[in-house]
N, C-alpha and C. Protein backbone atom coordinates (compact mmCIF):
# COMPACT_ATOMS: atom_id res chain seq x y z
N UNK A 1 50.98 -16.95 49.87
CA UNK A 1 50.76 -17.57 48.57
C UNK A 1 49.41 -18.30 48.59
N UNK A 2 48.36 -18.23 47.54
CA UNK A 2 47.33 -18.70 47.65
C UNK A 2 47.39 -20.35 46.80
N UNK A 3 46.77 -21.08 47.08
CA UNK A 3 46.64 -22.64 46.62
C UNK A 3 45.82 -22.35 45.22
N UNK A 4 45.90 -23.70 44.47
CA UNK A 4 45.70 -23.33 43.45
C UNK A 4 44.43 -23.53 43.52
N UNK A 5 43.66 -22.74 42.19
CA UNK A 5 42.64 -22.09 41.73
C UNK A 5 41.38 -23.81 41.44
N UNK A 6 40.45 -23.82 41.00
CA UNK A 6 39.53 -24.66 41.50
C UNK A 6 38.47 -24.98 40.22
N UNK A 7 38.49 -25.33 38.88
CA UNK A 7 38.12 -25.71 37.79
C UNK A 7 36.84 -26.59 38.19
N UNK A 8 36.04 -26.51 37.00
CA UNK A 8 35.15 -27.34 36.54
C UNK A 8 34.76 -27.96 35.73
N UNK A 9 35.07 -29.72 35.17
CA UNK A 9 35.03 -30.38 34.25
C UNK A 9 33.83 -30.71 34.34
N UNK A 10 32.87 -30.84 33.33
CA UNK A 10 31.66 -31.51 32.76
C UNK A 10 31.44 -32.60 32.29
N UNK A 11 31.74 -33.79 32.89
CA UNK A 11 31.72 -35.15 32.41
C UNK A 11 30.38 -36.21 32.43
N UNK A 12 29.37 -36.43 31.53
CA UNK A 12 28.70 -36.82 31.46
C UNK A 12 27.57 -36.18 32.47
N UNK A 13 27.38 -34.89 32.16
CA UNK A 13 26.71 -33.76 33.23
C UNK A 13 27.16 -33.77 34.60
N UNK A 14 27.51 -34.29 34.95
CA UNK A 14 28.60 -34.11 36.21
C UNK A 14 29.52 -33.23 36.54
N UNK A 15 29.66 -32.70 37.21
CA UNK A 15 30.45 -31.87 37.51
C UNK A 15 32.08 -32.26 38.20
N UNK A 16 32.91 -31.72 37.98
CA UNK A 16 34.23 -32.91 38.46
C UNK A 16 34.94 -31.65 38.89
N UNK A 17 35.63 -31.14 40.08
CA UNK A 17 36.41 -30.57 40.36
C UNK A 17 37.67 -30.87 40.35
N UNK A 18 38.64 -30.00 39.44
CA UNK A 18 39.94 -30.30 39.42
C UNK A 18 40.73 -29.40 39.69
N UNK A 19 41.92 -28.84 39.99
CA UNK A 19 43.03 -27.93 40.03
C UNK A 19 43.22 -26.88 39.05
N UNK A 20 44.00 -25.93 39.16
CA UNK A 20 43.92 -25.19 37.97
C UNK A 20 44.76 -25.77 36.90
N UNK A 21 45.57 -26.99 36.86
CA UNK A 21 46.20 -27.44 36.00
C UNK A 21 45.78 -28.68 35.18
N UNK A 22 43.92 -29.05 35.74
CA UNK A 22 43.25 -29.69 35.51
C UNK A 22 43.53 -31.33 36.15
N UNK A 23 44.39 -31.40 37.15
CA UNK A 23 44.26 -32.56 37.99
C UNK A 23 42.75 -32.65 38.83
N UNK A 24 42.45 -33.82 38.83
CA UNK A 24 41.12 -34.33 39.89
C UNK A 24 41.65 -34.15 41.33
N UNK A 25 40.52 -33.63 41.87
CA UNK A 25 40.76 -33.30 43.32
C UNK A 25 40.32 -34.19 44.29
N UNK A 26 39.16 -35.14 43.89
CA UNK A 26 38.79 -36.25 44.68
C UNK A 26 39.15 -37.80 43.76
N UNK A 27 40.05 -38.24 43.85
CA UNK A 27 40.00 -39.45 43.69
C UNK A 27 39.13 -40.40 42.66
N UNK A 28 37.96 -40.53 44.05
CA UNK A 28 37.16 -41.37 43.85
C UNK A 28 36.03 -40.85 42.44
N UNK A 29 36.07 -39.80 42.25
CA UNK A 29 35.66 -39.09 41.26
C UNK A 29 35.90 -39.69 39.75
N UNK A 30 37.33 -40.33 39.88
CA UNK A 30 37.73 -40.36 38.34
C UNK A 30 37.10 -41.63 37.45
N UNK A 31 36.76 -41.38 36.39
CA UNK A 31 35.92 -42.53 35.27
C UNK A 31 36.81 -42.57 33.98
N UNK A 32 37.26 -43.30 33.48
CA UNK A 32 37.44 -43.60 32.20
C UNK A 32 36.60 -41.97 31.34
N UNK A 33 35.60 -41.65 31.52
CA UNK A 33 34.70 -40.68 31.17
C UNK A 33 35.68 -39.63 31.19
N UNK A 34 36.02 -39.54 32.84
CA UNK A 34 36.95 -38.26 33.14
C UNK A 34 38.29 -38.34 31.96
N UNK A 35 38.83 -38.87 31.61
CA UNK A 35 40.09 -39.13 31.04
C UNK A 35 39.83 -38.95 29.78
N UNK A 36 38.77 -39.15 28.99
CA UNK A 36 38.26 -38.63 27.49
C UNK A 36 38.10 -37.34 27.86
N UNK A 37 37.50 -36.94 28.49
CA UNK A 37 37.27 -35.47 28.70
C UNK A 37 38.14 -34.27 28.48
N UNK A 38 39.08 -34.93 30.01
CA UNK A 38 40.04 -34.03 29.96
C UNK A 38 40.94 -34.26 29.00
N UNK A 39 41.26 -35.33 28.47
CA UNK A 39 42.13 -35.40 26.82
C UNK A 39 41.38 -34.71 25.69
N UNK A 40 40.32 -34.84 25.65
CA UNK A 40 39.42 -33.37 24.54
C UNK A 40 40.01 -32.25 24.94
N UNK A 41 39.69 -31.85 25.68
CA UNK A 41 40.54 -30.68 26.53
C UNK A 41 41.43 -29.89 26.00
N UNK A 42 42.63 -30.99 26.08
CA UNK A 42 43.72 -30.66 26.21
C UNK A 42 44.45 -31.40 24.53
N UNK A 43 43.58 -31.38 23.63
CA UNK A 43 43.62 -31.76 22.58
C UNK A 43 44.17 -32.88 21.84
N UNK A 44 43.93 -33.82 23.00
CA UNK A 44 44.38 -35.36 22.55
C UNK A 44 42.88 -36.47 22.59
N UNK A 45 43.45 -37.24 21.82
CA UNK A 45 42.48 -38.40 21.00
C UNK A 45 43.10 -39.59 21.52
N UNK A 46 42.61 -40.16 22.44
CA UNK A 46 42.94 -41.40 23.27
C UNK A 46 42.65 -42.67 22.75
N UNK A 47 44.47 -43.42 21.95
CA UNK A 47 44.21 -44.50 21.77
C UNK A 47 44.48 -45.69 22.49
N UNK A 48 44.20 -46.82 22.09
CA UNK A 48 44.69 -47.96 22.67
C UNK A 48 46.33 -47.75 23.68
N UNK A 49 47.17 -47.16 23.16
CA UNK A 49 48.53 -46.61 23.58
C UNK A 49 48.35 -46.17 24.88
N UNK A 50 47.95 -44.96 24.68
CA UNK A 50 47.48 -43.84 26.13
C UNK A 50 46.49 -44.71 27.09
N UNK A 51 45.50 -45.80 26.99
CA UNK A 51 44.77 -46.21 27.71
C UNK A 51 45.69 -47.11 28.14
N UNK A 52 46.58 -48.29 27.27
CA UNK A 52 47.52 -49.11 28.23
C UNK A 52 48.37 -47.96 29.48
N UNK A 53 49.02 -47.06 28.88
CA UNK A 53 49.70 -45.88 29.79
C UNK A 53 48.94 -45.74 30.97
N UNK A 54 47.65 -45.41 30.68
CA UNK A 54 46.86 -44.96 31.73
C UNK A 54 46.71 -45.77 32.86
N UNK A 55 46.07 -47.13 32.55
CA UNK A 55 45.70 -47.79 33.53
C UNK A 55 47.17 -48.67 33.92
N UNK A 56 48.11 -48.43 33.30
CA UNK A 56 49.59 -48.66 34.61
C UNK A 56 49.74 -47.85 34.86
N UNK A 57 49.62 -46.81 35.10
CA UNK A 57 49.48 -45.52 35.78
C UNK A 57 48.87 -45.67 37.05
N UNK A 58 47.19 -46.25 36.81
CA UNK A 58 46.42 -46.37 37.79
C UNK A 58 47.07 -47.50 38.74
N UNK A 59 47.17 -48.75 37.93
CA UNK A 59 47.48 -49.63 38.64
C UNK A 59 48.82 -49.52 39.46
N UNK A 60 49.82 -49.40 39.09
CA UNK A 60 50.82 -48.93 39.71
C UNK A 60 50.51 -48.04 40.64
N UNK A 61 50.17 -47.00 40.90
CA UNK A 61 49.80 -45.95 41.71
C UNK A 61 48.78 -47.14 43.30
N UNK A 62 48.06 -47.67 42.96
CA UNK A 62 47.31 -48.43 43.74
C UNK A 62 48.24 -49.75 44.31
N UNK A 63 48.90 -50.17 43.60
CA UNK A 63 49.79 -51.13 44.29
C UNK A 63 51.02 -50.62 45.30
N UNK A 64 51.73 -49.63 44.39
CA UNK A 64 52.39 -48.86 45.27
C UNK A 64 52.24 -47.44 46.40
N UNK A 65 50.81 -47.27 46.12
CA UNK A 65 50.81 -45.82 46.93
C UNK A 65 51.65 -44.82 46.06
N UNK A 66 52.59 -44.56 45.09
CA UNK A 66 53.05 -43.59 44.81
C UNK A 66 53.04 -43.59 43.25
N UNK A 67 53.39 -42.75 42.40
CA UNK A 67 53.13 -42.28 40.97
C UNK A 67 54.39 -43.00 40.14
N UNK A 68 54.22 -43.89 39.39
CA UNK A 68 55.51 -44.21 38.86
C UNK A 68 56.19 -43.02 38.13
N UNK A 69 57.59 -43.47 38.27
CA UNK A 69 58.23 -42.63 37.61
C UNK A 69 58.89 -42.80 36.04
N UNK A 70 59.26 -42.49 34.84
CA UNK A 70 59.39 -42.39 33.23
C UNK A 70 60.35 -43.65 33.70
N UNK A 71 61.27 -43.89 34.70
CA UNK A 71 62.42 -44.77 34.38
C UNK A 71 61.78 -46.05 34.73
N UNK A 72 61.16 -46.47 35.82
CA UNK A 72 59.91 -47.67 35.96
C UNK A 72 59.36 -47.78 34.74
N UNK A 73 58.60 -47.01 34.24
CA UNK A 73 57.70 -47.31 32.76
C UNK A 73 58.18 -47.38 31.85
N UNK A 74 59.65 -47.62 31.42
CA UNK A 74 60.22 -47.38 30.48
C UNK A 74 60.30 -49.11 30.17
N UNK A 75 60.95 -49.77 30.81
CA UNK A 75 61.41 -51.52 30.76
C UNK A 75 59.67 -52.18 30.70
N UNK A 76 59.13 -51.80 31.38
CA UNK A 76 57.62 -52.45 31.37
C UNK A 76 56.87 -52.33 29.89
N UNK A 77 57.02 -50.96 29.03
CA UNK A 77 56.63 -50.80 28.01
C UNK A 77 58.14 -51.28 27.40
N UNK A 78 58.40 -51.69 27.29
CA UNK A 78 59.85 -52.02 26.02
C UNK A 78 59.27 -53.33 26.04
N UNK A 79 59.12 -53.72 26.86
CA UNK A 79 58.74 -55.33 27.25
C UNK A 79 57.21 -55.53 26.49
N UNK A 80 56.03 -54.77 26.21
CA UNK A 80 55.13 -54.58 26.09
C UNK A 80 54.98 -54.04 24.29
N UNK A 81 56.04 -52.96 24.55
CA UNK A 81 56.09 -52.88 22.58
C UNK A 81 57.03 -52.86 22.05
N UNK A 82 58.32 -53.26 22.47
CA UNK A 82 58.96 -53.43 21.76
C UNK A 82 60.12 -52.47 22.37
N UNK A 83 61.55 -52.21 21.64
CA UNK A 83 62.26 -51.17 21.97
C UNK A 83 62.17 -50.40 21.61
N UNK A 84 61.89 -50.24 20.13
CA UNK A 84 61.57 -48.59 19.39
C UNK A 84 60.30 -47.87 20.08
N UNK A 85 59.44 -48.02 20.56
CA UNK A 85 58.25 -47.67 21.34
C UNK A 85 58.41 -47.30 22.88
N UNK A 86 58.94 -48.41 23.23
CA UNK A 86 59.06 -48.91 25.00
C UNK A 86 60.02 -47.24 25.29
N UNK A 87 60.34 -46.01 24.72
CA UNK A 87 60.95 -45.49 25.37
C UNK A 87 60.80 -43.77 25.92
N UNK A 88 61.28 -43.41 26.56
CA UNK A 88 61.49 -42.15 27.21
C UNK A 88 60.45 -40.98 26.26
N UNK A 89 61.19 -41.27 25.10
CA UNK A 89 60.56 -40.01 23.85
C UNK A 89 59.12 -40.37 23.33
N UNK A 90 59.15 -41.52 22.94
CA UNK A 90 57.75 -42.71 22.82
C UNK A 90 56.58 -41.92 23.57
N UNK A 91 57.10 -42.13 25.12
CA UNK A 91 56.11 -41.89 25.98
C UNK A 91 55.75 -40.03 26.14
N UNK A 92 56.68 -39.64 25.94
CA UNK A 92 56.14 -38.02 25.82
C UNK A 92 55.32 -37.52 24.64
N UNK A 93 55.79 -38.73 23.06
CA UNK A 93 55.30 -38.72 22.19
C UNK A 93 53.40 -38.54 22.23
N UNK A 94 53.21 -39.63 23.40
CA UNK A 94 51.57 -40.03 23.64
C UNK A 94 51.52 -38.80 24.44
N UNK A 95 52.05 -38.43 24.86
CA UNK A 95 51.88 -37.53 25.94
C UNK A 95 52.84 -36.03 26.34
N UNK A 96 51.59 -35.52 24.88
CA UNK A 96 52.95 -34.08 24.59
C UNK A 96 52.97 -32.95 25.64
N UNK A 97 51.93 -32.60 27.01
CA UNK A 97 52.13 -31.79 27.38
C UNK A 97 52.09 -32.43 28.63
N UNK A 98 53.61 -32.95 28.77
CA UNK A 98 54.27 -32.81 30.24
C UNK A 98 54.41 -34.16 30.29
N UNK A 99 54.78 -34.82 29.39
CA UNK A 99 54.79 -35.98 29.54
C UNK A 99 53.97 -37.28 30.29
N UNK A 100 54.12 -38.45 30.71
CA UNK A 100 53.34 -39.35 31.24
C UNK A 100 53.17 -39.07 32.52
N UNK A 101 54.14 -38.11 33.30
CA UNK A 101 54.21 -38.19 34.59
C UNK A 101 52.97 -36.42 35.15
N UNK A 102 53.81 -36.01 34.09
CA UNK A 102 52.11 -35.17 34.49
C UNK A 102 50.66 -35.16 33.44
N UNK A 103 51.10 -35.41 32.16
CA UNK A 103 49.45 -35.61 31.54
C UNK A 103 48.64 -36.54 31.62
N UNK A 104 50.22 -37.95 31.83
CA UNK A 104 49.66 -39.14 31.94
C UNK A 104 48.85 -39.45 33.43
N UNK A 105 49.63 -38.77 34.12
CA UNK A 105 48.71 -38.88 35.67
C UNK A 105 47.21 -37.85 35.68
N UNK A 106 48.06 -37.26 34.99
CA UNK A 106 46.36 -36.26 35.41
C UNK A 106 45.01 -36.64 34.48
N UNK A 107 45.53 -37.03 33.47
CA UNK A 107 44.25 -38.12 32.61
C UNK A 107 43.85 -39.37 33.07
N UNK A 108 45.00 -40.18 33.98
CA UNK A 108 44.95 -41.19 35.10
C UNK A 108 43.89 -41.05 36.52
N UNK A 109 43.43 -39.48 36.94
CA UNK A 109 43.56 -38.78 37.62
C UNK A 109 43.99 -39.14 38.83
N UNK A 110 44.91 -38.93 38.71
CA UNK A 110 46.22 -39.05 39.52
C UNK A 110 46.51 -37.61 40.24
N UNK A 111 46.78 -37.45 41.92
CA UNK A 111 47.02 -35.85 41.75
C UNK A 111 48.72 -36.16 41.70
N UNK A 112 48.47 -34.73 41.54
CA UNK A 112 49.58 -34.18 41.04
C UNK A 112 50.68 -33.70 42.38
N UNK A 113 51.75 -34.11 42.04
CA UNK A 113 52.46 -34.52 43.26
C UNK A 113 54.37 -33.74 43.19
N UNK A 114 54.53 -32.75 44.29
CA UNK A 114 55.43 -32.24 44.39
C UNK A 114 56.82 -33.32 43.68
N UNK A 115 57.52 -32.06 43.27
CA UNK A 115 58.80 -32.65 42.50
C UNK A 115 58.53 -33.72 41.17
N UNK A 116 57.47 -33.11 40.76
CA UNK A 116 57.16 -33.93 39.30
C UNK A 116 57.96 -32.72 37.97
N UNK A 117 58.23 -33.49 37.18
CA UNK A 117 58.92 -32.19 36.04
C UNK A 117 57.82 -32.71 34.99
């Protein structure tokens, strides 16, 4: 079986290598820049919403070493907007293809990490 295939994002003439599912492959690579980008992309318009998402995404990920999961982010955003918002559907809402745990990470650039749905 061959690994996956090896993309090229254009971010502020830069070149950004990502996966074929458009995850970042180096880390240290990722900019706020990267995350407009690849949300053009992938045909989302990044508001205030998706950027709070994002950077607990980031932050979480850096405190814990690992990718939060929809049931962690669920009480943190309820707490943050409320209950009609704070939830499960909310968050796939911002994040229609694949939800927070994969669009939201990979616009986070976050890689992408076995046993994610």
């Amino acid at each position: 079986m061959t690994g996956p295939l090896t993309r090229t994002l254009l971010v502020n003439g830069k070149p950004i290598e990502t996966d074929a599912e458009g995850c970042i492959k180096n880390l240290a690579e990722w900019s706020e820049a990267f995350a407009v980008v690849r949300a053009k992309e992938e045909g989302l318009e990044l508001t205030d919403e998706h950027w709070q998402v994002i950077r607990y995404l980031r932050d979480y990920y850096q405190e814990h070493s690992v990718q939060a999961q929809v049931r962690v982010m669920i009480p943190h955003f309820q707490e943050l907007w409320g209950a009609e918002k704070g939830t499960n559907h909310y968050l796939h809402e911002l994040f229609p293809i694949g939800g927070p745990q994969k669009q939201g990470n990979r616009l986070a650039g976050l890689l992408r990490t076995k046993g994610e749905h």
